[in-house]
N, C-alpha and C. Protein backbone atom coordinates (compact mmCIF):
# COMPACT_ATOMS: atom_id res chain seq x y z
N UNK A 1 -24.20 -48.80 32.12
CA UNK A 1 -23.43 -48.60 30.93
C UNK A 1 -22.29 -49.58 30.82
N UNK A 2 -21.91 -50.11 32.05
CA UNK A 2 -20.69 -50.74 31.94
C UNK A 2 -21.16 -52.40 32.03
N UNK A 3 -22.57 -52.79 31.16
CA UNK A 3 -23.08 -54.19 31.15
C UNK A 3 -22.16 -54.69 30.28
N UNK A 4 -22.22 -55.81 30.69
CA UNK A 4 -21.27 -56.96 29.80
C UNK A 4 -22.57 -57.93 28.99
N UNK A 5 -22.67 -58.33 27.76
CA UNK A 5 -23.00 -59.02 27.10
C UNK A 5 -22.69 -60.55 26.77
N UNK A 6 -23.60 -61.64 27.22
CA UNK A 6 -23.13 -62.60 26.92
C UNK A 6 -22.55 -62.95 25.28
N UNK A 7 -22.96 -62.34 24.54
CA UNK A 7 -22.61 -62.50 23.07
C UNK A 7 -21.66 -61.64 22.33
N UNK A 8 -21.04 -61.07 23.51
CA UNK A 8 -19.84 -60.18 23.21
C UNK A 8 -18.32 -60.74 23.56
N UNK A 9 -17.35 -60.84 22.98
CA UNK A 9 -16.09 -62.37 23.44
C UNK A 9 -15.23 -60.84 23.74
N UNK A 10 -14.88 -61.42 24.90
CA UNK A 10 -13.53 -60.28 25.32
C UNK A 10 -12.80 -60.83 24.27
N UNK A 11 -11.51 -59.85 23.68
CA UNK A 11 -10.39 -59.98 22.94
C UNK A 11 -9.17 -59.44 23.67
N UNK A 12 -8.59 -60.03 24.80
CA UNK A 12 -7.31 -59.66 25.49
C UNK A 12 -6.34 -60.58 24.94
N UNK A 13 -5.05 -60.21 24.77
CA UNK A 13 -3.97 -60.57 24.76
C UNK A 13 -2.89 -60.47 25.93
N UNK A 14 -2.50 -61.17 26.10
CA UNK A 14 -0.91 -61.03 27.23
C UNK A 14 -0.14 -59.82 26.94
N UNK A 15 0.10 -59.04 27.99
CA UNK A 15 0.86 -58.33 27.51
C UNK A 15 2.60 -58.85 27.35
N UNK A 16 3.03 -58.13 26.17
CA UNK A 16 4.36 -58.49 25.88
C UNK A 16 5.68 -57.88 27.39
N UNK A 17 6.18 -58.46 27.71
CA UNK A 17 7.05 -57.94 28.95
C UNK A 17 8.19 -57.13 28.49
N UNK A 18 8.54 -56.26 29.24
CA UNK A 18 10.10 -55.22 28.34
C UNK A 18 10.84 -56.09 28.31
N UNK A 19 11.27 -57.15 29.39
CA UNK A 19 12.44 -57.72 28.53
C UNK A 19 12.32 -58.52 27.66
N UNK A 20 11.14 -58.67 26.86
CA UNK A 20 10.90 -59.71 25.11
C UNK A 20 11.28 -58.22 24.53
N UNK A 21 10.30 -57.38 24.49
CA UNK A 21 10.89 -55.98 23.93
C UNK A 21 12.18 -55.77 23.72
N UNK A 22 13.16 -55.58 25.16
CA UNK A 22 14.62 -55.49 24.86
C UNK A 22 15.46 -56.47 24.23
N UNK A 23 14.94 -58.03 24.56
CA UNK A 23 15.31 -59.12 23.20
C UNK A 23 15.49 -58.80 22.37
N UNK A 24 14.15 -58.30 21.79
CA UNK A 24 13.97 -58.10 20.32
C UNK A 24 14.87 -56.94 20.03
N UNK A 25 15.03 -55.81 20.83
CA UNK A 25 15.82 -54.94 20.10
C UNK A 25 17.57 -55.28 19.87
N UNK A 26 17.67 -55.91 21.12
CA UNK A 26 18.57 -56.51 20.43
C UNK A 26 19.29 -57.10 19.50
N UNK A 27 18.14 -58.15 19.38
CA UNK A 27 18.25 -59.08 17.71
C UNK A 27 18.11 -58.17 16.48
N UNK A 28 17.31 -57.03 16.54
CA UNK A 28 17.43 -55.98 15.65
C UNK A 28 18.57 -55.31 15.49
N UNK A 29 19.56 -55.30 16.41
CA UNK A 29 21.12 -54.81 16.53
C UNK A 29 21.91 -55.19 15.63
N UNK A 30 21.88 -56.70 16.22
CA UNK A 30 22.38 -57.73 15.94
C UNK A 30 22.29 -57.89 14.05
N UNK A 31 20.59 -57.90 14.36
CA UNK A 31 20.69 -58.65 12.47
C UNK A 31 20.78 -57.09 11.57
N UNK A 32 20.90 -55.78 12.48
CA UNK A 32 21.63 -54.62 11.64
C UNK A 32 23.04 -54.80 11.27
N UNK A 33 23.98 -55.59 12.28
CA UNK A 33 25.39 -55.25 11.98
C UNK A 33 25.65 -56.44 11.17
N UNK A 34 24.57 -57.99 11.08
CA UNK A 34 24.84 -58.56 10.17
C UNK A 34 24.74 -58.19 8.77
N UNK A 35 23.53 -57.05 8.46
CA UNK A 35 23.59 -56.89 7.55
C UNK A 35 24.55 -55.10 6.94
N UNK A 36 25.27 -54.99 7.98
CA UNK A 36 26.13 -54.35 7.38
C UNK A 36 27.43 -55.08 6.78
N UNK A 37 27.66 -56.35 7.99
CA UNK A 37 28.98 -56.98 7.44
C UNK A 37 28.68 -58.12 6.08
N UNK A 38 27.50 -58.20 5.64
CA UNK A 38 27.64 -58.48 4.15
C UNK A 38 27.68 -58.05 3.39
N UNK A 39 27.61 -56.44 3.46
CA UNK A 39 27.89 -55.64 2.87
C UNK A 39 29.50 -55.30 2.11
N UNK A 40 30.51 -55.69 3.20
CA UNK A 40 31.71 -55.61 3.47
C UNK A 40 32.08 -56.78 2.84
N UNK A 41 31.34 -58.32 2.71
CA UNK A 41 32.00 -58.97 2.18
C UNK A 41 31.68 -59.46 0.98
N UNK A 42 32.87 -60.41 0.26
CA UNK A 42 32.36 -60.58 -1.24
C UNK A 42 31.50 -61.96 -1.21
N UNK A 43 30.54 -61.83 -1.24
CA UNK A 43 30.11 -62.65 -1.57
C UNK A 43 28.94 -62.67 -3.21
N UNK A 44 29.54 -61.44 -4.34
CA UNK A 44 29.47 -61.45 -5.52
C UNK A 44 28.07 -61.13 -5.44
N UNK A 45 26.80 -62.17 -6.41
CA UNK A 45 25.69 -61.70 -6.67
C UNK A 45 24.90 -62.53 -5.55
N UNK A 46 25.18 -63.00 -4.57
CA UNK A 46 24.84 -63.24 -3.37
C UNK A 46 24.50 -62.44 -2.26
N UNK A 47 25.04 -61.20 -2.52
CA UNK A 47 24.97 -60.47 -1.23
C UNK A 47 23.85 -59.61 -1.12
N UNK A 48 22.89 -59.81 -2.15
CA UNK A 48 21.60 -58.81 -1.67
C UNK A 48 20.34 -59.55 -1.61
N UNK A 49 20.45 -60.90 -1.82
CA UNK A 49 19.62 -61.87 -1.45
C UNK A 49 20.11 -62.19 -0.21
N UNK A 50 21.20 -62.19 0.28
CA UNK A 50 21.26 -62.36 1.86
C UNK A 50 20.90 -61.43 2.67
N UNK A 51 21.19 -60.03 2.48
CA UNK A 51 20.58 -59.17 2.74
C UNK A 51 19.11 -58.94 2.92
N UNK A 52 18.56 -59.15 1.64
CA UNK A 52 17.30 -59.43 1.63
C UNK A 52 16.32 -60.20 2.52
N UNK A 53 17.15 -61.41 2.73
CA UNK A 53 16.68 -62.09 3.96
C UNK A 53 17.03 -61.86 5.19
N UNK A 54 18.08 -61.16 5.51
CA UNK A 54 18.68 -60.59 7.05
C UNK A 54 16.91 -59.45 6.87
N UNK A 55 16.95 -58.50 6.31
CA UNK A 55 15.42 -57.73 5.99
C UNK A 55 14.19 -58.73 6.47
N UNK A 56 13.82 -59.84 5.70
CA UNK A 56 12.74 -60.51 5.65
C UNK A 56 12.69 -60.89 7.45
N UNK A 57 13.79 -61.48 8.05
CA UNK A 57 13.59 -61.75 9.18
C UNK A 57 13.43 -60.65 10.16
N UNK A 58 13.94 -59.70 10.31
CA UNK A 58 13.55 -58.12 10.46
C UNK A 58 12.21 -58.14 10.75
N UNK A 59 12.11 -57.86 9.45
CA UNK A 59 10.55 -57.18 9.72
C UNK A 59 9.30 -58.20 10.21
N UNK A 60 9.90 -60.01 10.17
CA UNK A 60 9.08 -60.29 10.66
C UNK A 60 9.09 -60.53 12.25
N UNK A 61 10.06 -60.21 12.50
CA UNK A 61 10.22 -59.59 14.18
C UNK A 61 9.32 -57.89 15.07
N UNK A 62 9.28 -57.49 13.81
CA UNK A 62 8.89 -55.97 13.97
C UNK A 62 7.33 -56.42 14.05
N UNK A 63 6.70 -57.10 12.81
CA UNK A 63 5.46 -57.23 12.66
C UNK A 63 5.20 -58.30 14.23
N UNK A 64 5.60 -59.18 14.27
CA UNK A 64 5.31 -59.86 15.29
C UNK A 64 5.18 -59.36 16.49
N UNK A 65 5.96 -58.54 17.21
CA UNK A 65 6.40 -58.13 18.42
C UNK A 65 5.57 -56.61 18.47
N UNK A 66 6.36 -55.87 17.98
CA UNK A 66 5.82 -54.57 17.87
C UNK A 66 4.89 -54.41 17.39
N UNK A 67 4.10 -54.87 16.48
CA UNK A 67 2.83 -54.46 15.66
C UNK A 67 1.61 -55.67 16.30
N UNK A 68 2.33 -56.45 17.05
CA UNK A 68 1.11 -57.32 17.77
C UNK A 68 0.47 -58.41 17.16
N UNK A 69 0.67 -58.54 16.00
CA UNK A 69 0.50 -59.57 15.03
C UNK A 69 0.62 -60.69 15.40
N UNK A 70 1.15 -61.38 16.59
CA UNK A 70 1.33 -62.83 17.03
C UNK A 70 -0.17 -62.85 17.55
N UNK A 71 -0.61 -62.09 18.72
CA UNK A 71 -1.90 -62.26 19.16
C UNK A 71 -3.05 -61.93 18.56
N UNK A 72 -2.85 -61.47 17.19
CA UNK A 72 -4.06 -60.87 16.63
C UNK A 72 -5.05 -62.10 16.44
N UNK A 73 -5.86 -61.97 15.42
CA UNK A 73 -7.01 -62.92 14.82
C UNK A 73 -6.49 -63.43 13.57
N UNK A 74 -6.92 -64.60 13.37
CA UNK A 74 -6.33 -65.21 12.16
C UNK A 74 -6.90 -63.91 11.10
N UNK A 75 -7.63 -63.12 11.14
CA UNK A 75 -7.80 -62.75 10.06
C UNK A 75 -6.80 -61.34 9.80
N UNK A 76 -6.47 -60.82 11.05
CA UNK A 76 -5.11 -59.91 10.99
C UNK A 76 -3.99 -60.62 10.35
N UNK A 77 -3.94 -61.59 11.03
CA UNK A 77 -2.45 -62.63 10.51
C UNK A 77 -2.43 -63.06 9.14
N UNK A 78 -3.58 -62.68 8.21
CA UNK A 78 -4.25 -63.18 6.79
C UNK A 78 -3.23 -62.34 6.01
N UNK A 79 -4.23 -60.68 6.61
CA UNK A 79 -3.73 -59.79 6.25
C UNK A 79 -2.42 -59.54 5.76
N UNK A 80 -1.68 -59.33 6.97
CA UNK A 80 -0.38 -59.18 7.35
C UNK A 80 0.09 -59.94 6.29
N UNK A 81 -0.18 -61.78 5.94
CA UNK A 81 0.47 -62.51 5.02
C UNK A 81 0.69 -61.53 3.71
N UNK A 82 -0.85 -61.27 3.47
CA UNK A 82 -1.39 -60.80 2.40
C UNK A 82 -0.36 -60.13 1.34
N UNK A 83 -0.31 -58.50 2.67
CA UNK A 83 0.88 -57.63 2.22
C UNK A 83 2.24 -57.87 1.96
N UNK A 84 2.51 -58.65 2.83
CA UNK A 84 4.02 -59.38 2.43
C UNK A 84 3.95 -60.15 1.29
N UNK A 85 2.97 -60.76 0.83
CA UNK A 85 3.00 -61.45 -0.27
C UNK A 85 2.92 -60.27 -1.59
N UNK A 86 2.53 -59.14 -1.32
CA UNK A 86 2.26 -58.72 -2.68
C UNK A 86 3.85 -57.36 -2.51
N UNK A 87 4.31 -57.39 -1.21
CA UNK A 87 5.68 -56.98 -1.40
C UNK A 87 6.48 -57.56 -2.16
N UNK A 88 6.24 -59.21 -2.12
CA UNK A 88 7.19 -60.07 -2.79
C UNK A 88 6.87 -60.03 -4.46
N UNK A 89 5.90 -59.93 -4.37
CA UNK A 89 5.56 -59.65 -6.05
C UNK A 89 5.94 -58.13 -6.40
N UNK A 90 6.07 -57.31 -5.88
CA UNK A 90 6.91 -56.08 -6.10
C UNK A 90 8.31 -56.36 -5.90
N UNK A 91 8.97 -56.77 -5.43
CA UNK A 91 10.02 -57.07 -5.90
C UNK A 91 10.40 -57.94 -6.47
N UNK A 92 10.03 -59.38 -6.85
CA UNK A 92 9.82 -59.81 -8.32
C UNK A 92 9.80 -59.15 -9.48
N UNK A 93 8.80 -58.29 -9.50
CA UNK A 93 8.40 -57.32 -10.59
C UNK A 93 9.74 -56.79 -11.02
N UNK A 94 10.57 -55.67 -9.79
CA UNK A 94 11.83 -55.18 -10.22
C UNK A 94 13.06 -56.26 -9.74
N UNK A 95 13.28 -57.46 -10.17
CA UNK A 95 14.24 -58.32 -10.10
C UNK A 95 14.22 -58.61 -11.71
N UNK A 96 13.07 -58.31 -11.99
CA UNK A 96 13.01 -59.43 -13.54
C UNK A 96 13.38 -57.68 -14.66
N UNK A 97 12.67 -56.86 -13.96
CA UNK A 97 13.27 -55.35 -14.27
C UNK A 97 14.52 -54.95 -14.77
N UNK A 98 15.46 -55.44 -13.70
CA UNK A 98 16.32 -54.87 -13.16
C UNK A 98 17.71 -56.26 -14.15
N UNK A 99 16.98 -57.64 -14.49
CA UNK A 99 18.28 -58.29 -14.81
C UNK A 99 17.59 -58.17 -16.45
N UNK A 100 16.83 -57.21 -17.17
CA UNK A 100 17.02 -57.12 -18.45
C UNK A 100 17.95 -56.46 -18.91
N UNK A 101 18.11 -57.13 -20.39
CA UNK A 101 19.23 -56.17 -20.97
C UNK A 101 19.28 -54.91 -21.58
N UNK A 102 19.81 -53.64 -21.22
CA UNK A 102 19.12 -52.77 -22.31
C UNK A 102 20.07 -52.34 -23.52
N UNK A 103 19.07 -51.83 -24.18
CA UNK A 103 19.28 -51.26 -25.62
C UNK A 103 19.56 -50.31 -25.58
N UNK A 104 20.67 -49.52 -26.02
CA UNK A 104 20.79 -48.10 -26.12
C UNK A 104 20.89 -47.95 -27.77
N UNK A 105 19.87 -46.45 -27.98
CA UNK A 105 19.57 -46.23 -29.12
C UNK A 105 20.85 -45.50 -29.50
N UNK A 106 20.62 -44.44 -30.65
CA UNK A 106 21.74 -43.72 -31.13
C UNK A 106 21.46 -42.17 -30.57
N UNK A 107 22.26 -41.56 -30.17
CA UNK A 107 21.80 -40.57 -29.40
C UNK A 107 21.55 -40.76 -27.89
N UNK A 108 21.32 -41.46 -27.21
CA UNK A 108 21.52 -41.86 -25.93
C UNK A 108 22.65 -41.59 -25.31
N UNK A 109 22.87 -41.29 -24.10
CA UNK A 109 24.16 -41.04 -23.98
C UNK A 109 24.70 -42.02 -23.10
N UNK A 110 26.10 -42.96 -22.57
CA UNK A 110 25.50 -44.10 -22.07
C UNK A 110 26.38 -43.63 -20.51
């Protein structure tokens, strides 16, 4: 039962070591309290596109590390693009949303 197949490809990866793990949580610390202290500062209509990107680098630490995504198959790593790409078109969607102007009718209350 336990035959091996020449036409079968092992799929091992390295395992990740705790201290890349504890790195990373670190840098997750780290790019938390950065993105609290832009919070704190003025930096006007700047500060949630920086934010946004303190996020973007985030999660591509999370996906990488934790979710295994560095060693996967190009076609995991497709994926993975995939979704992030159509995150970005969801928030596109509510950026272009969000800087229209609105109309308030009569009776509205504002």
């Amino acid at each position: 039962m336990s035959e091996e197949h020449g036409t079968h490809a092992t799929h091992e990866h390295p395992a990740t070591s705790v201290f890349t793990f504890f790195k990373v949580y670190i840098a997750l610390l780290l790019l938390l309290l950065a993105t609290i202290w832009v919070q704190y500062q003025n930096f006007g209509g700047l500060a949630n596109p920086i934010a946004m990107a303190i996020a973007v680098i985030k999660m591509g630490l999370v996906m990488a590390i934790f979710m295994g995504v560095r060693f996967g198959s190009k076609l995991m790593k497709l994926w993975a693009f995939v979704g992030f790409f159509f995150l970005l078109i969801l928030f596109g969607t509510l950026i272009d949303y969000s800087s229209r102007e609105w109309m308030y009718f009569h009776g509205w209350s504002q």
